[in-house]
C-alpha atoms as a PDB file:
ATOM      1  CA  UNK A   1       0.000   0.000   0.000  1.00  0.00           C
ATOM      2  CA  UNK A   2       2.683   2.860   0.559  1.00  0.00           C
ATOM      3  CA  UNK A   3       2.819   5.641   2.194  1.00  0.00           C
ATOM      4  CA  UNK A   4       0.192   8.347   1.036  1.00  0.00           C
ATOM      5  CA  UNK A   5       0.268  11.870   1.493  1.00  0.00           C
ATOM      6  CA  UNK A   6      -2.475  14.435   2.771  1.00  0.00           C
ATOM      7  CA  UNK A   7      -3.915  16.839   0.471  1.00  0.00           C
ATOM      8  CA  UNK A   8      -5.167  19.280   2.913  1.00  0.00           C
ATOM      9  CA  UNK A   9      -1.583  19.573   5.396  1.00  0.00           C
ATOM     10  CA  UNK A  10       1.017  17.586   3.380  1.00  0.00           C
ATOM     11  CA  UNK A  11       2.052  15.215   5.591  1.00  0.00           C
ATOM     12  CA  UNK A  12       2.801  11.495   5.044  1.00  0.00           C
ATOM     13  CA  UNK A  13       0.394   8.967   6.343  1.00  0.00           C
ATOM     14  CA  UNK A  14      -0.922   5.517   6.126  1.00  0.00           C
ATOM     15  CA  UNK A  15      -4.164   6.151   6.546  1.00  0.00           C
ATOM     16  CA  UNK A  16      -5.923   8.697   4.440  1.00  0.00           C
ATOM     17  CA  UNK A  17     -10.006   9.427   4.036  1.00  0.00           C
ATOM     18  CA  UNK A  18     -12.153  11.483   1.759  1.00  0.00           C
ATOM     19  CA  UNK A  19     -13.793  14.509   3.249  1.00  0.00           C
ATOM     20  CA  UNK A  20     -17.286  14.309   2.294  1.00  0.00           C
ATOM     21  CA  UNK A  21     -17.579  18.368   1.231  1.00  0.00           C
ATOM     22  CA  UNK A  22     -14.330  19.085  -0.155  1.00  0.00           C
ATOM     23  CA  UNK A  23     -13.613  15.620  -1.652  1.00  0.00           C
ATOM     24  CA  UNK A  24     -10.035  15.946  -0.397  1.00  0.00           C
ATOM     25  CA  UNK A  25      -8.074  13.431   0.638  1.00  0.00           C
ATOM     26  CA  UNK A  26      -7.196  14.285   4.504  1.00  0.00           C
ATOM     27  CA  UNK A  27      -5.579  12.480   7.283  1.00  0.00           C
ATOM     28  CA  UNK A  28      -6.572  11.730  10.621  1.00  0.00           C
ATOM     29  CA  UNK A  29      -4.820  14.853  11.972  1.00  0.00           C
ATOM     30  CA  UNK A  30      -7.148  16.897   9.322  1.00  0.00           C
ATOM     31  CA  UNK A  31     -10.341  15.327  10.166  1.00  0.00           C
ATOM     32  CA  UNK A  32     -12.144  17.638  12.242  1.00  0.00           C
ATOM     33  CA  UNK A  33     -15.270  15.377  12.679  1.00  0.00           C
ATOM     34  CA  UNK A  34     -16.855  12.060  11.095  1.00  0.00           C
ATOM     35  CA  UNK A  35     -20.388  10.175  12.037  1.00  0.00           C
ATOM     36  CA  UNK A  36     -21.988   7.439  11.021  1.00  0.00           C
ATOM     37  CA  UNK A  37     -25.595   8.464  10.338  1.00  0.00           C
ATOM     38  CA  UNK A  38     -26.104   4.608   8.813  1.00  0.00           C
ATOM     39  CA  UNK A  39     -24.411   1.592   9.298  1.00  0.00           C
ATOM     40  CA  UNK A  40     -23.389   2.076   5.269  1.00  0.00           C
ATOM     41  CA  UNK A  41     -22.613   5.767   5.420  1.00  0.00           C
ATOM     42  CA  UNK A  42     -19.648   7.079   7.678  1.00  0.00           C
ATOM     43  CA  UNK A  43     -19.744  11.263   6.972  1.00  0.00           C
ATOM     44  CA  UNK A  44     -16.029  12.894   7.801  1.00  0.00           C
ATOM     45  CA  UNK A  45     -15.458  16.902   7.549  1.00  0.00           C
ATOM     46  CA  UNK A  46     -12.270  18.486   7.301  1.00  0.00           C
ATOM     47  CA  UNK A  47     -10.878  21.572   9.717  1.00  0.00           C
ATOM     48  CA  UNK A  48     -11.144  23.159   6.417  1.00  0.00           C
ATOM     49  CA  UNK A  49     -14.757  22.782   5.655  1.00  0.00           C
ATOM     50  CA  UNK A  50     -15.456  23.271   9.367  1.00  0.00           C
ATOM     51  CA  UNK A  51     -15.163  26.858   9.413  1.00  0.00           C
ATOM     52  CA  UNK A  52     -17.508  27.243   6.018  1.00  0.00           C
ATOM     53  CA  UNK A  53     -21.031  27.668   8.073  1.00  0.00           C
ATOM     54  CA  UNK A  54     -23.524  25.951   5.008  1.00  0.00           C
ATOM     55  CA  UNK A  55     -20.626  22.529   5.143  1.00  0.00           C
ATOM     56  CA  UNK A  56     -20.809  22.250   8.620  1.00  0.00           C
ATOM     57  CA  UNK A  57     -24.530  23.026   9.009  1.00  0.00           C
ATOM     58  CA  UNK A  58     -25.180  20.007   6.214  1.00  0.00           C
ATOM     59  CA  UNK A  59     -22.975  17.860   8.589  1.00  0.00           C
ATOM     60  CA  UNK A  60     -24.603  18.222  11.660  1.00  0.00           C
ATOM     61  CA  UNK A  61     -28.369  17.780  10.013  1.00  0.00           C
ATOM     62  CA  UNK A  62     -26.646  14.794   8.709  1.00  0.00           C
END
């Protein structure tokens, strides 16, 4: 698998998820918050898209 790198802070990581606003890849240091509305569904949101008030509101009505 490698070693990937995070869009959003440019750091090397392992482990790397989609943010579900921004479609960037981030890493768990970037993730601001992620729920799992459905067993199917897991939602994650940057500390990027956090601070954009519509992104965040979507995320918590979620």
């Amino acid at each position: 698998m490698g070693i990937m790198v995070c869009e959003r802070c440019g750091k090397q990581t392992a482990k790397l998820e989609a943010c579900n606003y921004c479609k960037k890849m981030c890493c768990n240091l970037c993730e601001k918050s992620s729920k799992k509305p459905t067993r199917l569904v897991k939602l994650i949101i940057c500390k990027s898209c956090w601070g954009n008030m519509d992104k965040r509101g979507k995320f918590k009505s979620a």
